[in-house]
N, C-alpha and C. Protein backbone atom coordinates (compact mmCIF):
# COMPACT_ATOMS: atom_id res chain seq x y z
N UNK A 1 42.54 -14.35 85.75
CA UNK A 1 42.87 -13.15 86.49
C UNK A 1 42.08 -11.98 85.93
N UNK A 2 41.53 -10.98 86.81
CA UNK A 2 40.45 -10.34 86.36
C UNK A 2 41.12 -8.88 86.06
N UNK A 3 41.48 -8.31 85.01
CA UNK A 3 42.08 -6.83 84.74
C UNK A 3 41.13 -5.70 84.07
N UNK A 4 41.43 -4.96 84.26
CA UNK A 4 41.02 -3.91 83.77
C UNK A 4 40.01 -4.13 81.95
N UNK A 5 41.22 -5.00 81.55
CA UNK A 5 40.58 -5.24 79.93
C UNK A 5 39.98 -6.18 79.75
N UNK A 6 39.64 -7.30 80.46
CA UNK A 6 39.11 -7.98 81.11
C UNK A 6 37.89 -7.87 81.83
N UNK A 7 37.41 -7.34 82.46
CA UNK A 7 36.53 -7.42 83.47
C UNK A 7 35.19 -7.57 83.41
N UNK A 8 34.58 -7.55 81.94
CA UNK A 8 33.80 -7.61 81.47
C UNK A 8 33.12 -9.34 81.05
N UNK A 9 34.46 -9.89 81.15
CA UNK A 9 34.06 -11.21 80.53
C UNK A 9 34.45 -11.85 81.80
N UNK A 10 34.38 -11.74 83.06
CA UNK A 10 34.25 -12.57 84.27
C UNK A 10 33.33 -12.34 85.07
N UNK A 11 33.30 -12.74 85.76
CA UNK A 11 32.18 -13.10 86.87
C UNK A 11 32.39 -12.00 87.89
N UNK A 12 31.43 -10.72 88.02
CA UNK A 12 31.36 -9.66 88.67
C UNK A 12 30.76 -9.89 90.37
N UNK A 13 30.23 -10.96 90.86
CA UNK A 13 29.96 -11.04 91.93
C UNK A 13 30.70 -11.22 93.15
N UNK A 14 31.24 -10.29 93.58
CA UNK A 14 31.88 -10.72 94.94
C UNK A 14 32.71 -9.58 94.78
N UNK A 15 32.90 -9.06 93.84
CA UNK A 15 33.99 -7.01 93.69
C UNK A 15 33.04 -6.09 94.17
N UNK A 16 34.12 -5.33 95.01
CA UNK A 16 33.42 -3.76 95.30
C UNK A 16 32.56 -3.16 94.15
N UNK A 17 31.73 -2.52 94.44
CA UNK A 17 31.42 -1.36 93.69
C UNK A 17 30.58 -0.31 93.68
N UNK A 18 31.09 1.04 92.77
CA UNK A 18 30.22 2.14 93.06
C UNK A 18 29.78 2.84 92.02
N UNK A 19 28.69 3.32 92.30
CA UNK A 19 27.82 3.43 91.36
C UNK A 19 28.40 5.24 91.14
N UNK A 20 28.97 5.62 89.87
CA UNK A 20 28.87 6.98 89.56
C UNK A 20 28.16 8.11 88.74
N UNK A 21 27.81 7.31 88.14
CA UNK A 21 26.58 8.51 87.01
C UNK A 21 25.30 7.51 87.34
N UNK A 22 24.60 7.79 87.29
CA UNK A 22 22.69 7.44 86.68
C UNK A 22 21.99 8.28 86.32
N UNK A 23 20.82 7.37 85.80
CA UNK A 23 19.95 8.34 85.20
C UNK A 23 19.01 8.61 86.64
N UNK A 24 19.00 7.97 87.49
CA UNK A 24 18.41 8.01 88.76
C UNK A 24 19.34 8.50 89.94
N UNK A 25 18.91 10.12 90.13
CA UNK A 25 19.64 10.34 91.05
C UNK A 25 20.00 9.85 92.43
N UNK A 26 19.47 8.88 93.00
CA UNK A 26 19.54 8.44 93.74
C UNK A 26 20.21 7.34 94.57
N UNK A 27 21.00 6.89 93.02
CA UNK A 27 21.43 5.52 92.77
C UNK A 27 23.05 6.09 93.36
N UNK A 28 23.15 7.55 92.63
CA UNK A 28 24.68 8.17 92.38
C UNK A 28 25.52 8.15 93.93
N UNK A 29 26.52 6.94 94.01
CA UNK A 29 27.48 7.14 95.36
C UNK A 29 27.03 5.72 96.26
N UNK A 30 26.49 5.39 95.82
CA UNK A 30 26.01 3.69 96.55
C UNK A 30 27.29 2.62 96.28
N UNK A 31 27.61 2.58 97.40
CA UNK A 31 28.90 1.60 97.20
C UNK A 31 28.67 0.47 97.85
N UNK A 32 29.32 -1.01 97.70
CA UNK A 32 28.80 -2.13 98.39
C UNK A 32 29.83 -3.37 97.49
N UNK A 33 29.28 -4.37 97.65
CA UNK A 33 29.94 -5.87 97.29
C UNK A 33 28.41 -5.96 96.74
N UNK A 34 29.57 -6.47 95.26
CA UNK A 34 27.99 -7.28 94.21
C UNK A 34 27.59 -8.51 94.54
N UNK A 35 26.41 -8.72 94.80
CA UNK A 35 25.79 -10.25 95.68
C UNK A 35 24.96 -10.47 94.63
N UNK A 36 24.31 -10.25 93.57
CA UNK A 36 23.57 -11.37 92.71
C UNK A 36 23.94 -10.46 91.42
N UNK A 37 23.85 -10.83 90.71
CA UNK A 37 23.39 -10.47 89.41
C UNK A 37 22.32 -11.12 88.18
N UNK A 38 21.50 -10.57 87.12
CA UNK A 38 20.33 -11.07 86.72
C UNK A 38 20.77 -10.53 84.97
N UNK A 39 20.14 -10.65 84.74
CA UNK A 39 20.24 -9.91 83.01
C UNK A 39 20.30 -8.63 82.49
N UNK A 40 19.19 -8.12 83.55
CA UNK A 40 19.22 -6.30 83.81
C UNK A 40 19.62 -5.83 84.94
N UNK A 41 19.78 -6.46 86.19
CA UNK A 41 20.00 -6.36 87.47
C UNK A 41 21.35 -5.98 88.00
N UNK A 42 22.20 -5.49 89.03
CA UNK A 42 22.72 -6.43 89.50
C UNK A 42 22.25 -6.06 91.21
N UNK A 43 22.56 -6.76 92.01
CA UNK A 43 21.75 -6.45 93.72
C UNK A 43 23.55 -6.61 93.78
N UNK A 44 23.27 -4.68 95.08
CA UNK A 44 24.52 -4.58 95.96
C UNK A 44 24.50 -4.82 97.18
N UNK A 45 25.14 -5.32 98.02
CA UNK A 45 25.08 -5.23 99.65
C UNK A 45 25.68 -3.78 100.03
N UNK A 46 25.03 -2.85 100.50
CA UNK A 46 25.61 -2.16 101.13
C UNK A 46 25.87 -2.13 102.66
N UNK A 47 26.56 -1.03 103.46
CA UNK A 47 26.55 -1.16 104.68
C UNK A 47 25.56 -1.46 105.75
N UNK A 48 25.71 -2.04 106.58
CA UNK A 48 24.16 -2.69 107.27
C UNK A 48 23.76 -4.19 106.77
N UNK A 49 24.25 -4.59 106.00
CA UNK A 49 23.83 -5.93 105.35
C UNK A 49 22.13 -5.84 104.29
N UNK A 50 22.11 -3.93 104.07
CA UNK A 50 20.45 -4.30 103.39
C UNK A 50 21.03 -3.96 101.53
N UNK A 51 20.22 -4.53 101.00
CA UNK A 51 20.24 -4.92 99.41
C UNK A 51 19.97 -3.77 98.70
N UNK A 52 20.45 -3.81 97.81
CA UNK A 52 19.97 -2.40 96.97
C UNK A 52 20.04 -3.07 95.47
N UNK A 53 18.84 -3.25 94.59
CA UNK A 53 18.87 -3.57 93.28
C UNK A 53 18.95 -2.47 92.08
N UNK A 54 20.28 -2.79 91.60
CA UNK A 54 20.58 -1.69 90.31
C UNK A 54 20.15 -2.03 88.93
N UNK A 55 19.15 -1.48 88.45
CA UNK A 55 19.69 -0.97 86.38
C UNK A 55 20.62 -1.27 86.03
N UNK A 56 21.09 -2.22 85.53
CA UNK A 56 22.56 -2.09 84.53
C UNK A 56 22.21 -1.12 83.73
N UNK A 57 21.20 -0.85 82.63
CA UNK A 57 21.16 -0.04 81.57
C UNK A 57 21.08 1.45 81.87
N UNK A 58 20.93 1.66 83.17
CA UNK A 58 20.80 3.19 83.76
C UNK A 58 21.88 3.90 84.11
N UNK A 59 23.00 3.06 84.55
CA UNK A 59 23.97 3.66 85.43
C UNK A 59 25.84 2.91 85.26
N UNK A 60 25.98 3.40 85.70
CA UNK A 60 27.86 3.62 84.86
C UNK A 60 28.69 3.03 86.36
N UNK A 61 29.11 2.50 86.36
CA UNK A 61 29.83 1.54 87.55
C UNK A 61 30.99 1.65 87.62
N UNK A 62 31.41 1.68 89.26
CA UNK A 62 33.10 1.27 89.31
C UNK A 62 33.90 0.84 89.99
N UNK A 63 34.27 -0.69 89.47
CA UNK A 63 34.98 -1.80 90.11
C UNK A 63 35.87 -1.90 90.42
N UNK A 64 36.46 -2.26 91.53
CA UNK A 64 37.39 -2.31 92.20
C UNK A 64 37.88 -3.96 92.09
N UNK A 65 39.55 -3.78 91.11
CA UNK A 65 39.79 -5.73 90.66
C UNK A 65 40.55 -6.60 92.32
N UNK A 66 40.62 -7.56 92.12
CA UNK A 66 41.12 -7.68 93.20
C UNK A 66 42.86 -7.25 93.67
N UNK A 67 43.50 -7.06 92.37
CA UNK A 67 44.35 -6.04 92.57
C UNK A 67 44.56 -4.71 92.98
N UNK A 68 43.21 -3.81 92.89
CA UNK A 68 43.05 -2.71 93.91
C UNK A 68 42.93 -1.90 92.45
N UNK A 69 42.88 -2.15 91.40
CA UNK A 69 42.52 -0.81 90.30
C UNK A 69 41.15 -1.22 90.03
N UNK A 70 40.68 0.35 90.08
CA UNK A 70 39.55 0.97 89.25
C UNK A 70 39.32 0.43 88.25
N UNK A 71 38.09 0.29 88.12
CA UNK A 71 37.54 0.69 86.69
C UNK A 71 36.28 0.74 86.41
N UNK A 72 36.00 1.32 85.52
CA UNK A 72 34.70 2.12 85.10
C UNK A 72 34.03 1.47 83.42
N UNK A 73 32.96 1.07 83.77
CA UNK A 73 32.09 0.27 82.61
C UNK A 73 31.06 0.85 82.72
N UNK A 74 30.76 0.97 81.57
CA UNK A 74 29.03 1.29 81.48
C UNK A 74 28.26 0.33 81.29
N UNK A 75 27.06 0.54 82.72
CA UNK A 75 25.87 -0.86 82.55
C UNK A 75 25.30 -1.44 81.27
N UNK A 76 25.83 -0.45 80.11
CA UNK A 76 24.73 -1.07 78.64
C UNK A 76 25.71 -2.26 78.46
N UNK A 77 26.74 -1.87 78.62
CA UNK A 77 27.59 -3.18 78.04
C UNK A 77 27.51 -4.70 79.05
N UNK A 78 27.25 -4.43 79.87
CA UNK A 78 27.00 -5.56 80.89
C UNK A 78 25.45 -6.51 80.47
N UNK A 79 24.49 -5.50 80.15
CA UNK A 79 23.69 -6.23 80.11
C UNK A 79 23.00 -7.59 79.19
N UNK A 80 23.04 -8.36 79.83
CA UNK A 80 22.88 -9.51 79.19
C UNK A 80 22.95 -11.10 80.69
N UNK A 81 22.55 -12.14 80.12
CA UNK A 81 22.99 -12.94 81.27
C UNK A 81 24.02 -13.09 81.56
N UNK A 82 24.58 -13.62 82.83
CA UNK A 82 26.14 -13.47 82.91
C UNK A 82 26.88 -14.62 82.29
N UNK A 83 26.42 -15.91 82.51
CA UNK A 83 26.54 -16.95 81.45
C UNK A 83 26.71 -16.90 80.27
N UNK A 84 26.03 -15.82 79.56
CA UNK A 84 26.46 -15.44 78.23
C UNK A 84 26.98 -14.33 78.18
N UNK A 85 27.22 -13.37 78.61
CA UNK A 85 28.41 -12.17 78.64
C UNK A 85 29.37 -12.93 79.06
N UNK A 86 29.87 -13.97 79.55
CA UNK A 86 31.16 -14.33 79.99
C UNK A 86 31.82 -14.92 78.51
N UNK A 87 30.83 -15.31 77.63
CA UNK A 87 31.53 -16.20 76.57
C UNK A 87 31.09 -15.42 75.44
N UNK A 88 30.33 -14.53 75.50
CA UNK A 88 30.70 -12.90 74.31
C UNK A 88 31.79 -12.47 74.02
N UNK A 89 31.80 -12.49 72.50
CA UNK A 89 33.47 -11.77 72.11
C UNK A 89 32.97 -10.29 72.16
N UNK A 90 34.08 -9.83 72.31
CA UNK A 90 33.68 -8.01 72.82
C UNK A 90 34.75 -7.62 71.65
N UNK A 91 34.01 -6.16 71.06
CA UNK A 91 35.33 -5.64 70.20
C UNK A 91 35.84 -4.51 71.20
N UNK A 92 36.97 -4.13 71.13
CA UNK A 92 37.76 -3.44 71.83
C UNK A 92 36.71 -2.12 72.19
N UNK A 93 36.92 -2.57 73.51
CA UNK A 93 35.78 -1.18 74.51
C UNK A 93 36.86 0.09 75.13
């Protein structure tokens, strides 16, 4: 079950999300369903069905669990493969 304290060590593809700080203004307010993710990557679907590929290391994210709460991670901590961020011990973030 994917929570708040949690969310880091599961599988992020298929949750809402929106992008709130970057270092690229452009990125800031892009909301969508996460459809791939890569090591530095992750690709959003936004409205229309067209792709938008994000920076993890640029920009500050915020997921929606399938319980309906927020939450907010910063891309540095994500980055890595997801195969191995899933089985990373994390110290309390």
């Amino acid at each position: 079950m994917i929570t708040p304290h949690n969310i880091f060590r599961h599988e992020i593809i298929g949750l809402n999300v929106e992008i709130t700080e970057s270092s690229h203004d452009g990125l800031v307010g892009i909301k969508g369903k996460v459809v791939d993710e890569t090591r530095n990557t992750i690709r959003v679907e936004v409205r229309g069905g067209r792709e938008t590929l994000i920076a993890k290391d640029n920009a500050i994210f915020q997921f929606l669990t399938p319980d309906g709460e927020k939450v907010e991670i910063d891309g540095k901590i994500l980055v890595s493969r997801p195969e191995d961020r899933i089985k990373k011990k994390f110290r309390k973030i």
